[in-house]
C-alpha atoms as a PDB file:
ATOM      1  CA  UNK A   1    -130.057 109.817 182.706  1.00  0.00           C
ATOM      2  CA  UNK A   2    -133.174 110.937 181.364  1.00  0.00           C
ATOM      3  CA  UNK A   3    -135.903 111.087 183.985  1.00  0.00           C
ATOM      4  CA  UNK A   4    -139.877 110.949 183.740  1.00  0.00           C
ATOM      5  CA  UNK A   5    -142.810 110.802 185.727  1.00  0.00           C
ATOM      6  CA  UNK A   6    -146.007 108.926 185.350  1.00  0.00           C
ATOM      7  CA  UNK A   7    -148.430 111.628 185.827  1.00  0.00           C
ATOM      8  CA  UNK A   8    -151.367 109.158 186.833  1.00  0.00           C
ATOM      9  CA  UNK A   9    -149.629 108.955 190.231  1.00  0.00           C
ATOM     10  CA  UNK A  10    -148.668 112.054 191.718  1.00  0.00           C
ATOM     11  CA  UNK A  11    -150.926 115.395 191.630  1.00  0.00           C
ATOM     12  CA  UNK A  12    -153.923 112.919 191.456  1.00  0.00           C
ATOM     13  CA  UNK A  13    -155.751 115.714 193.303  1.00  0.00           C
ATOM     14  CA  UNK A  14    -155.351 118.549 190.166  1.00  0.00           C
ATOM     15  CA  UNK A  15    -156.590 117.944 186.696  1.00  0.00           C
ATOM     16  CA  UNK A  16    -154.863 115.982 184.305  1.00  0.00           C
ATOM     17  CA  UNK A  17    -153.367 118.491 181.987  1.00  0.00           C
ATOM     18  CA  UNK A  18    -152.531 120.891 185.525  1.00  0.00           C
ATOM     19  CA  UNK A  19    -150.301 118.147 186.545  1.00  0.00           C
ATOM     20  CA  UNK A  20    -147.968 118.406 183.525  1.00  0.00           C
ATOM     21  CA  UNK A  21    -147.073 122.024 184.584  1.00  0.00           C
ATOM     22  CA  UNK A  22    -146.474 120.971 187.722  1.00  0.00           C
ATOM     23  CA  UNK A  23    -144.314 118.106 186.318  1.00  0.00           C
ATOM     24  CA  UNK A  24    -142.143 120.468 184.617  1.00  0.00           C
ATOM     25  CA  UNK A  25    -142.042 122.598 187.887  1.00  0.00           C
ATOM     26  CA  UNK A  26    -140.615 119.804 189.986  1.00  0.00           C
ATOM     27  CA  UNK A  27    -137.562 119.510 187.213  1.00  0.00           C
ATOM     28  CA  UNK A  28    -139.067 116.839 184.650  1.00  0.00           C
ATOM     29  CA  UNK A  29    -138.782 117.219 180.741  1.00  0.00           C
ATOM     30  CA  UNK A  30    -140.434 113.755 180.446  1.00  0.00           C
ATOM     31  CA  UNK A  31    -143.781 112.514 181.869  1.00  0.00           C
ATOM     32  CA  UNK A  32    -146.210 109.711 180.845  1.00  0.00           C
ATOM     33  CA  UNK A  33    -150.034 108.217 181.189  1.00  0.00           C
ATOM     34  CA  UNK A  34    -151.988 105.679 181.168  1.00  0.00           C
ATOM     35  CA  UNK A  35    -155.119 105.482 179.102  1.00  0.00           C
ATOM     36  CA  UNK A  36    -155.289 108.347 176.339  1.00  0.00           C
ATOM     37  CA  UNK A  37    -158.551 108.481 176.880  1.00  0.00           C
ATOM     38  CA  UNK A  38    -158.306 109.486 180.581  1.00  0.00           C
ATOM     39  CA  UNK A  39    -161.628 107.806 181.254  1.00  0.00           C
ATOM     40  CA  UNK A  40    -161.314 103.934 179.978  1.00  0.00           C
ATOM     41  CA  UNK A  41    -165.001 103.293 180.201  1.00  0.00           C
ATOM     42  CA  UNK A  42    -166.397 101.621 176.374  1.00  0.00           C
ATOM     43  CA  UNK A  43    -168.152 103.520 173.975  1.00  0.00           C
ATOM     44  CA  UNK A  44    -166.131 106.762 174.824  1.00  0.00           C
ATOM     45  CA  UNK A  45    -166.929 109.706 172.113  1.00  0.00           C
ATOM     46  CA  UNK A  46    -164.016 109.258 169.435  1.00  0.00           C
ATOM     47  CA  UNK A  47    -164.326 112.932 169.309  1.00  0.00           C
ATOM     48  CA  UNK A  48    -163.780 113.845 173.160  1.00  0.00           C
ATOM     49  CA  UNK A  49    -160.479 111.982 172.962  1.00  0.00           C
ATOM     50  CA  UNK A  50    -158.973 113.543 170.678  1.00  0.00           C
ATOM     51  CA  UNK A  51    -160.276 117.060 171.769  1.00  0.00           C
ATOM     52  CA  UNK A  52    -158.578 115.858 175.053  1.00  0.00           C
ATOM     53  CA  UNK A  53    -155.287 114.538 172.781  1.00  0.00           C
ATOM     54  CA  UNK A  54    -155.188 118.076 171.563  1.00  0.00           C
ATOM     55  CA  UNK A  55    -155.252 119.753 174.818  1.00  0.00           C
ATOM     56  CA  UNK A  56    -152.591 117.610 176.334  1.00  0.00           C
ATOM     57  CA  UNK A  57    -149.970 118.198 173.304  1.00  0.00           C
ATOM     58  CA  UNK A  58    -150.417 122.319 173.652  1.00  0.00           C
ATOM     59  CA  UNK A  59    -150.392 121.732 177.571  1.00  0.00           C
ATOM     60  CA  UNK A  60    -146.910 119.818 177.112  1.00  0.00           C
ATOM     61  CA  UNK A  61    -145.545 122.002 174.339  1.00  0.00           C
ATOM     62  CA  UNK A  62    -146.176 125.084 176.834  1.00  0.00           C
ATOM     63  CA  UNK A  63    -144.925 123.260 179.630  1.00  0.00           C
ATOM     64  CA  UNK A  64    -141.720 122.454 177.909  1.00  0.00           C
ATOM     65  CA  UNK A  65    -142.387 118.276 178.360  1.00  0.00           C
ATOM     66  CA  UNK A  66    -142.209 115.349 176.468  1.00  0.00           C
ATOM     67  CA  UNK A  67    -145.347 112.916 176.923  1.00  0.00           C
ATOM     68  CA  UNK A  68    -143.241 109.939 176.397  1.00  0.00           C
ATOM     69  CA  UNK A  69    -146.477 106.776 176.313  1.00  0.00           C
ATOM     70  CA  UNK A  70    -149.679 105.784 177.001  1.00  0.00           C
ATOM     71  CA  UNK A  71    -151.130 102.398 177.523  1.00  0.00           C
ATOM     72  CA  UNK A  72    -153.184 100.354 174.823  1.00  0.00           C
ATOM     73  CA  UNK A  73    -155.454  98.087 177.603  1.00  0.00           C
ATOM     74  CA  UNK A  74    -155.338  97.412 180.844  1.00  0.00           C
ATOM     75  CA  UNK A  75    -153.519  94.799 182.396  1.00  0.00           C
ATOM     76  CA  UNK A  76    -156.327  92.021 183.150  1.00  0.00           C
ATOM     77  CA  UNK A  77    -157.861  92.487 179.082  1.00  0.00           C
ATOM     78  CA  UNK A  78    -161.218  93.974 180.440  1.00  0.00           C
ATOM     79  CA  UNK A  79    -160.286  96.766 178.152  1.00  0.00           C
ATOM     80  CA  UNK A  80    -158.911  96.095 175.006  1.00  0.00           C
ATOM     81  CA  UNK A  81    -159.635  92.013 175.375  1.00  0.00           C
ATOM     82  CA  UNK A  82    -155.506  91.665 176.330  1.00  0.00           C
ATOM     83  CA  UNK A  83    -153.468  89.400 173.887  1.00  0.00           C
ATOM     84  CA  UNK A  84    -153.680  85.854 175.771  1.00  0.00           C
ATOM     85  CA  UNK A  85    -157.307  85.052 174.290  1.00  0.00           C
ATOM     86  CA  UNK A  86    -157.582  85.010 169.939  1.00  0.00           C
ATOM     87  CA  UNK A  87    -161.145  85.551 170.148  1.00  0.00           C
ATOM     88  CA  UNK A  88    -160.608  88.942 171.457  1.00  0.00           C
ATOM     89  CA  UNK A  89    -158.261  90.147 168.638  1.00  0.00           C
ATOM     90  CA  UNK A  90    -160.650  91.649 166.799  1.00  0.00           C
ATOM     91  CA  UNK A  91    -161.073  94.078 169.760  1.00  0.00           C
ATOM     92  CA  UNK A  92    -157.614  94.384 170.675  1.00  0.00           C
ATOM     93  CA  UNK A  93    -156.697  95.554 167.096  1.00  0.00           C
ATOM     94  CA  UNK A  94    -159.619  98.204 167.479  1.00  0.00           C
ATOM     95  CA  UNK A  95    -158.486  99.880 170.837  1.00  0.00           C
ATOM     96  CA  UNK A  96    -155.084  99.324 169.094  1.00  0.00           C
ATOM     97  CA  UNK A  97    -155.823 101.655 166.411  1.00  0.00           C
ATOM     98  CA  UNK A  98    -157.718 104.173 168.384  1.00  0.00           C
ATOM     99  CA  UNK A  99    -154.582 104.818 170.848  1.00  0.00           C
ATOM    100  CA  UNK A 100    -151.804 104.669 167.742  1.00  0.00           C
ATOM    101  CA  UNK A 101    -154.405 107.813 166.141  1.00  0.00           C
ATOM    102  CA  UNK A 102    -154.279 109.168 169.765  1.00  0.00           C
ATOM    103  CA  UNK A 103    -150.862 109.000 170.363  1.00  0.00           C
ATOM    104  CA  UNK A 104    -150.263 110.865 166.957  1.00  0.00           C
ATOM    105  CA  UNK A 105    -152.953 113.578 167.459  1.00  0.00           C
ATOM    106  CA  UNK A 106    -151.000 114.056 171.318  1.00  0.00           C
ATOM    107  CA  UNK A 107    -147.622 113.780 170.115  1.00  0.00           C
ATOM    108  CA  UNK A 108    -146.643 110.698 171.919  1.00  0.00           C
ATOM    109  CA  UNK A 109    -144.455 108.540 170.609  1.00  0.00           C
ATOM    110  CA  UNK A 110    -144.933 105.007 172.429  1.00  0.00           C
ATOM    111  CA  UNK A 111    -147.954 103.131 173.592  1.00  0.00           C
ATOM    112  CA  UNK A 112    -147.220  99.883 176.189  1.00  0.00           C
ATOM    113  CA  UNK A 113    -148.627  96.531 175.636  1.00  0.00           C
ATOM    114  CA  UNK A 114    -150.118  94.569 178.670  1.00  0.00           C
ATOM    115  CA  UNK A 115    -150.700  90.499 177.747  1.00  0.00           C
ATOM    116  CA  UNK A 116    -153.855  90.688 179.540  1.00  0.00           C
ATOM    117  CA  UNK A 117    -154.542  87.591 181.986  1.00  0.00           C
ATOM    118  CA  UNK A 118    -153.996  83.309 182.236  1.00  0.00           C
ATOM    119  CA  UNK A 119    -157.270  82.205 179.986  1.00  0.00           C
ATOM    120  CA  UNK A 120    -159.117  79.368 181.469  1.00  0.00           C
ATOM    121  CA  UNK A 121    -158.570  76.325 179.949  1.00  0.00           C
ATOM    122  CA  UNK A 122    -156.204  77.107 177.767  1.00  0.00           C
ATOM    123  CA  UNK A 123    -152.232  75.717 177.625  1.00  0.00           C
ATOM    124  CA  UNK A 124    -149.377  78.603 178.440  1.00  0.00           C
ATOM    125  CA  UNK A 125    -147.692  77.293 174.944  1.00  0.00           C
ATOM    126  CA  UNK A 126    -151.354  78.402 172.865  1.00  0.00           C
ATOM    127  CA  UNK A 127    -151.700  81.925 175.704  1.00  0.00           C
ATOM    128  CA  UNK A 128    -148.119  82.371 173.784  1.00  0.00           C
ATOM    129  CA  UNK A 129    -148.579  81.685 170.774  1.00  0.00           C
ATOM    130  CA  UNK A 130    -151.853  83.888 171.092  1.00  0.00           C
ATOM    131  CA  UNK A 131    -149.247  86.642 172.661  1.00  0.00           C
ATOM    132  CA  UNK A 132    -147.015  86.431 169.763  1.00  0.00           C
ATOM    133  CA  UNK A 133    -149.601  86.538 166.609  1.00  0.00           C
ATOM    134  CA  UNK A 134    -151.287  89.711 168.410  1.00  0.00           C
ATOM    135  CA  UNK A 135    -147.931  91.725 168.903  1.00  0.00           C
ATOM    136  CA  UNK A 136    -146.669  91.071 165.356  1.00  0.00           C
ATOM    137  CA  UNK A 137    -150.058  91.875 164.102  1.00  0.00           C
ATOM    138  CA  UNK A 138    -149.859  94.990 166.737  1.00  0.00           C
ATOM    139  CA  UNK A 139    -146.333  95.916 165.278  1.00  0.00           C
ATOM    140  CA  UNK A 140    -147.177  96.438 161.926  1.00  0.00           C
ATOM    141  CA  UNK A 141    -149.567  98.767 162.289  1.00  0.00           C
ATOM    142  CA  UNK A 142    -146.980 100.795 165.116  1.00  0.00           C
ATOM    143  CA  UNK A 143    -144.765 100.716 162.014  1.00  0.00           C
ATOM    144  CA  UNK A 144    -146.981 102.400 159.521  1.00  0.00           C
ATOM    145  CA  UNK A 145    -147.866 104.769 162.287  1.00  0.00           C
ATOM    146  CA  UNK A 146    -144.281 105.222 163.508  1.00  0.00           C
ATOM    147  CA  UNK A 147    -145.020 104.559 167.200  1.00  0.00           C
ATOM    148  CA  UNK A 148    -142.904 102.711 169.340  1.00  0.00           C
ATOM    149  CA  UNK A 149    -144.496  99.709 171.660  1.00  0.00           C
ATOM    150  CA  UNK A 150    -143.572  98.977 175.300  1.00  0.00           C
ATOM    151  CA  UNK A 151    -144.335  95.082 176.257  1.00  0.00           C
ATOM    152  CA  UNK A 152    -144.477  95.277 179.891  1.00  0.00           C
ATOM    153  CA  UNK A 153    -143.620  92.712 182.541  1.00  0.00           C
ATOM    154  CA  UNK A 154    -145.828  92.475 185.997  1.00  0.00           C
ATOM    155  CA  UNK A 155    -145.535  90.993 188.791  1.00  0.00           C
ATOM    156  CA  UNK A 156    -148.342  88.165 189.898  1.00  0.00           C
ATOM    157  CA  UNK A 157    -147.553  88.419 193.775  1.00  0.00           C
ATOM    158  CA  UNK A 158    -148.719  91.566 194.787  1.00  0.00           C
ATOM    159  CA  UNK A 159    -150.553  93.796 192.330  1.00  0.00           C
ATOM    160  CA  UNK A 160    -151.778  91.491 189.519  1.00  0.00           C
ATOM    161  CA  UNK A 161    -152.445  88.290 190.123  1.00  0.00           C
ATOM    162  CA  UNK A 162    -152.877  85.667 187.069  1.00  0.00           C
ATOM    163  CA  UNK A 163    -151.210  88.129 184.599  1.00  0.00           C
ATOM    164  CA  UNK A 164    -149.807  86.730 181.801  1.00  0.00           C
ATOM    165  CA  UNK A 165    -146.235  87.798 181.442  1.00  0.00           C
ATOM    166  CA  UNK A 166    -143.849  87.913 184.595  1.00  0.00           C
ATOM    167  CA  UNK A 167    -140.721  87.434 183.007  1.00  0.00           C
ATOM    168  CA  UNK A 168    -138.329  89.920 181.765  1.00  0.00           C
ATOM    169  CA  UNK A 169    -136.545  87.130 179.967  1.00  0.00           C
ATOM    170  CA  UNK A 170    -139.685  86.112 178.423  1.00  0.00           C
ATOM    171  CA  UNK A 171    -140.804  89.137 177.563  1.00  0.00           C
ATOM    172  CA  UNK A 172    -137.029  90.270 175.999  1.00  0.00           C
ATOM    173  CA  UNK A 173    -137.617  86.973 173.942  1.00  0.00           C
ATOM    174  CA  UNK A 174    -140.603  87.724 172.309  1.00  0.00           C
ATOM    175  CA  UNK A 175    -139.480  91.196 171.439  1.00  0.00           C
ATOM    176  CA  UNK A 176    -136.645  89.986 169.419  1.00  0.00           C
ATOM    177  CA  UNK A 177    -138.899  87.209 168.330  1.00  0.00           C
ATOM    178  CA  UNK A 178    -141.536  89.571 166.990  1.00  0.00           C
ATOM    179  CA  UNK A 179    -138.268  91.396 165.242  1.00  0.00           C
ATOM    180  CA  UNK A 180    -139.651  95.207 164.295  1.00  0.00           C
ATOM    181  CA  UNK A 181    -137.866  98.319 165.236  1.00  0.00           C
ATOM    182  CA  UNK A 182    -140.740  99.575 166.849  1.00  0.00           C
ATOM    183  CA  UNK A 183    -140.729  96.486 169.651  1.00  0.00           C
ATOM    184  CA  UNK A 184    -139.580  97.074 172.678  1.00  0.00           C
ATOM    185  CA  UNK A 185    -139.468  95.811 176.254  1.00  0.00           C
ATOM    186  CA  UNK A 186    -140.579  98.098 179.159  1.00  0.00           C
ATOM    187  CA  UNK A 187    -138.299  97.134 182.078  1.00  0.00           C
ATOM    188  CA  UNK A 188    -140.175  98.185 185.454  1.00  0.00           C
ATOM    189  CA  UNK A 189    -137.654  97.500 188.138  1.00  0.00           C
ATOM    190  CA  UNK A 190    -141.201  97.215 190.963  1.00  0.00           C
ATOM    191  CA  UNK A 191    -141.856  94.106 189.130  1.00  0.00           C
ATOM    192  CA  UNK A 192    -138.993  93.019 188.363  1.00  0.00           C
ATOM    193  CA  UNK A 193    -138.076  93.085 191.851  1.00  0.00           C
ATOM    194  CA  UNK A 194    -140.954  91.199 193.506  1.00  0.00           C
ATOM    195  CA  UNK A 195    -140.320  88.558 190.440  1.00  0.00           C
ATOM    196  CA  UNK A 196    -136.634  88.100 189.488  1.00  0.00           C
ATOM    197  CA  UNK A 197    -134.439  90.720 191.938  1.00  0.00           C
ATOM    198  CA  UNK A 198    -130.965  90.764 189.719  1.00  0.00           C
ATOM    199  CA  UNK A 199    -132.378  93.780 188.151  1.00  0.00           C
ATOM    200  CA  UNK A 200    -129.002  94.882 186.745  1.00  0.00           C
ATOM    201  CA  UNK A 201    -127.832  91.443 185.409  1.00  0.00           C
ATOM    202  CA  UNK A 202    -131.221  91.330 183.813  1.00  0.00           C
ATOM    203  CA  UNK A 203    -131.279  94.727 182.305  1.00  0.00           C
ATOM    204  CA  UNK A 204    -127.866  94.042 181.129  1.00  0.00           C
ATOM    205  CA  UNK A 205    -128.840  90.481 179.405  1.00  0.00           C
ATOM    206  CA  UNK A 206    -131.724  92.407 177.495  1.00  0.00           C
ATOM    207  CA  UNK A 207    -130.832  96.056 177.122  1.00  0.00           C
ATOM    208  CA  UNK A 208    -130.486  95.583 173.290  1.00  0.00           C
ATOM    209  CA  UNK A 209    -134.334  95.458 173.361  1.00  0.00           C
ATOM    210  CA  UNK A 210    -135.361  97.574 176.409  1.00  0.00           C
ATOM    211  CA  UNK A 211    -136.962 100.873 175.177  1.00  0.00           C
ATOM    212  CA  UNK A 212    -138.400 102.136 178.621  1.00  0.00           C
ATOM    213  CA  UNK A 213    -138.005 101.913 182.627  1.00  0.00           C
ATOM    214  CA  UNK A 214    -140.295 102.082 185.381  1.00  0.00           C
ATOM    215  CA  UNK A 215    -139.358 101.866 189.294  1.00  0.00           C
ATOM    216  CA  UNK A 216    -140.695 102.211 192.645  1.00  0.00           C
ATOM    217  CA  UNK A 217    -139.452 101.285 196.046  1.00  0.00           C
ATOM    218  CA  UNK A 218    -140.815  97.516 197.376  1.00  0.00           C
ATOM    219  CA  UNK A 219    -142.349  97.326 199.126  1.00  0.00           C
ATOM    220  CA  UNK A 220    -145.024  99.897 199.258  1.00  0.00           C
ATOM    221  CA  UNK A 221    -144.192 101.309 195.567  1.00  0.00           C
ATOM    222  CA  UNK A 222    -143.751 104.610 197.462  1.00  0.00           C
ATOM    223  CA  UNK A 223    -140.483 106.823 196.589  1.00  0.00           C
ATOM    224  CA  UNK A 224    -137.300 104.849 195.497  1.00  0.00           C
ATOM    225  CA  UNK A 225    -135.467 105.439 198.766  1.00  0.00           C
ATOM    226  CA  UNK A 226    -138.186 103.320 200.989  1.00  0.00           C
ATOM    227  CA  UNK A 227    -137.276  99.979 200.421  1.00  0.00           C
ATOM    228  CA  UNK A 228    -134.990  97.091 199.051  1.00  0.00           C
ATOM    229  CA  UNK A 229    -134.095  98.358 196.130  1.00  0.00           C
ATOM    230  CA  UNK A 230    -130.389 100.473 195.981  1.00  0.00           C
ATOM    231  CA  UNK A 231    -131.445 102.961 193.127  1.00  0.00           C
ATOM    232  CA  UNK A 232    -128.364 105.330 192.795  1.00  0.00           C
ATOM    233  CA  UNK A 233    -126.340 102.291 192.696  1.00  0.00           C
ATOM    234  CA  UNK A 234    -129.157 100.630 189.709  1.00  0.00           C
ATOM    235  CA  UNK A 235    -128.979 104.457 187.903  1.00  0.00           C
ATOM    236  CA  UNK A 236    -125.233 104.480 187.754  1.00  0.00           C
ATOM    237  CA  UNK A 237    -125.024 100.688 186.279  1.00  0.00           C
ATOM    238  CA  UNK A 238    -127.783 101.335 183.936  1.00  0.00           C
ATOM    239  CA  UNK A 239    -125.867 104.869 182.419  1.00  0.00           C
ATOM    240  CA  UNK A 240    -122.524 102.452 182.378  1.00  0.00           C
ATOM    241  CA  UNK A 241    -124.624 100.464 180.136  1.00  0.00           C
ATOM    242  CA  UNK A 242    -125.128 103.029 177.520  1.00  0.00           C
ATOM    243  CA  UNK A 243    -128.650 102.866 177.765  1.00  0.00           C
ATOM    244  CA  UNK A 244    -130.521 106.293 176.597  1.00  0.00           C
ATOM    245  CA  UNK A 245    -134.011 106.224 177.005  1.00  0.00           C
ATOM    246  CA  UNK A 246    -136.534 107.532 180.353  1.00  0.00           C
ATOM    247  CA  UNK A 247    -135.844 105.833 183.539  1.00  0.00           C
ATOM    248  CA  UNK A 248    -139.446 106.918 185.094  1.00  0.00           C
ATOM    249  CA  UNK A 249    -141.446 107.017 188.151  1.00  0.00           C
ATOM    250  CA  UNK A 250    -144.268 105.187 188.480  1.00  0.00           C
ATOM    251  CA  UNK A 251    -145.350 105.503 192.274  1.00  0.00           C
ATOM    252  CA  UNK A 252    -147.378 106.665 195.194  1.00  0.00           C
ATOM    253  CA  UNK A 253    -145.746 109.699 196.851  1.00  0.00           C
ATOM    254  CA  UNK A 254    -146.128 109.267 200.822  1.00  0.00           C
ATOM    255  CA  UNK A 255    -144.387 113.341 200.874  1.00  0.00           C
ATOM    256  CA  UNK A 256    -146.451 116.402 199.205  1.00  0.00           C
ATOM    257  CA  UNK A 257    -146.071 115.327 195.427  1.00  0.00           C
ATOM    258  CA  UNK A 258    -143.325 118.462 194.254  1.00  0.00           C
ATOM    259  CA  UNK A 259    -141.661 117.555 197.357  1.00  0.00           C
ATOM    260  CA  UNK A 260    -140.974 113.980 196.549  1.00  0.00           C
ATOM    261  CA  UNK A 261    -140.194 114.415 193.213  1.00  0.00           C
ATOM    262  CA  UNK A 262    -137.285 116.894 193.902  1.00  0.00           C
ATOM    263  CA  UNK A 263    -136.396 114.563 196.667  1.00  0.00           C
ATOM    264  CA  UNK A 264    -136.551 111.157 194.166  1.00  0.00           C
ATOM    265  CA  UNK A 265    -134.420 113.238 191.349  1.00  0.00           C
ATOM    266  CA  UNK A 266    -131.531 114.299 194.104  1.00  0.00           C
ATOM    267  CA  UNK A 267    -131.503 110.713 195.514  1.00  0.00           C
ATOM    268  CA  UNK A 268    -130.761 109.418 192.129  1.00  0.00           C
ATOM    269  CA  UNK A 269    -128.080 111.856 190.971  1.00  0.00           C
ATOM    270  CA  UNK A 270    -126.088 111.677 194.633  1.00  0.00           C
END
C-alpha cells in the first residue's frame, strides 16, 4: 500500500513547507494539502501563490515526496461558490483554473472537488443536475491540464452539516456519469463510516472509479487505532482488491505528530 499524509493536520505548529521534511522523516513518500494557496482568504496575490507553489515543489523534490492534491473550494462553497448553486459557476470555474495552474507550477497532480452545501429553495434533482454540469465543465479543463479530480464524499452528522454529497454510491455514480479519465472518487473511510459503515463492500462496488483514500479513527478522527473502525483488516481487503493509489491520513494526532505517524504506519502493516 502506498501511504500519505495530509500535511494540514499534523506539524500544524512548524511552517508549511518544514512539515514536508518532517513527513518524509516519519517514513512518508506521499503527503497532501488543502488550499494551494495556504491562506484561502479572496483577492490573494496571483503572484504569492505561485511563489509559494514554487517553494513547495523544490521543498518536496529535496525531501524526496510526492504532493499527491490539493483542494479546489471548501466544503460549504464560501470559497469557490461549491457546485450545488449555477449562479456561482462563473466563480467556481475561476478558482478552478487558478488551482489546475497551481497544481502544475507545484507539481501536483490531483485537485478534490467538494459539492459545496443544500441551496435554499432549490429541489435535490436541480442541486444535481447543477453538480453534474459543473464537474463535466470542471473535467474538461483537468483534461487539457492533465490533472486528475477527487469528488469527495462527507459526512452531514458530525463535521458538515447540510453538505451536499454523503453518498459514496452517489458520488461513484456521477463519476462514471461525468465519464473522463481524469474523474475520480475520493473514498474517505471517516465519512464513510459515520454515513454508510460497509466500507469494504462499498469500496469494492466502486473501486473502478476510486482514485484516492482518506481515513481516521471515529470517533474523534484521531489515529486509526482509536475507534470503530478495524484498519489492518480494511488495508489488507483494499490491497486484495488491486487497488494502487494513496491510502492517506487525514487526522488529529492525540501523540507527538512523528510519533503517531510511525505508530499509524506499523499498525497498518501488522
Amino acid at each position: 500500500m502506498n501511504y500519505g499524509v495530509c500535511l494540514e493536520m499534523v506539524f500544524t505548529d512548524r511552517p508549511f513547507l518544514d512539515r514536508i521534511q518532517l513527513a518524509a522523516n516519519a517514513g512518508f513518500t506521499f503527503a497532501e494539502m488543502w488550499f494551494g494557496d495556504l491562506a484561502p482568504a479572496k483577492g490573494a496575490d496571483d503572484a504569492r501563490k505561485f511563489k509559494r507553489a514554487a517553494k513547495i515543489r523544490a521543498a518536496a523534490e529535496k525531501a524526496g515526496v510526492t504532493m499527491t492534491n490539493v483542494v479546489i473550494g471548501s466544503p460549504d462553497g464560501k470559497l469557490g461558490g461549491g457546485l450545488t448553486d449555477a449562479t456561482h459557476r462563473t466563480e467556481w470555474l475561476k478558482q478552478t483554473d487558478a488551482t489546475l495552474a497551481y497544481c502544475k507550477e507545484a507539481n501536483i497532480g490531483a485537485a478534490i472537488i467538494c459539492t459545496g452545501n443544500l441551496v435554499k429553495g432549490l429541489a435535490r434533482a436541480q442541486m444535481q443536475k447543477n453538480v453534474l454540469d459543473g464537474l463535466k465543465a470542471t473535467a474538461e479543463r483537468a483534461e487539457k491540464a492533465d490533472i486528475t479530480l477527487l469528488l469527495e464524499v462527507l459526512n452531514d452528522k458530525v463535521d458538515h452539516a447540510n453538505y451536499f454529497l454523503t453518498s459514496s454510491d452517489e458520488g461513484a455514480a456521477m463519476c462514471r456519469e461525468v465519464n473522463s479519465p481524469r474523474m475520480k472518487l475520493l473514498f474517505d473511510c471517516y465519512h464513510m463510516q459515520i454515513m454508510e459503515g460497509d466500507l469494504t463492500g462499498h469500496i469494492r462496488k466502486n473501486l473502478d472509479v476510486i482514485g484516492h483514500i482518506h481515513s481516521a479513527g471515529y470517533p474523534g478522527r484521531h489515529e486509526l487505532w482509536l475507534g470503530e473502525t478495524n484498519y489492518p483488516f480494511l488495508v489488507r481487503q483494499i490491497e486484495a482488491m488491486g487497488y494502487k493509489g494513496i491510502f492517506a491520513l487525514e487526522y488529529t494526532p492525540t501523540l507527538e505528530p512523528s510519533e503517531s505517524l510511525r505508530r499509524t504506519l506499523t499498525h497498518l502493516k501488522d
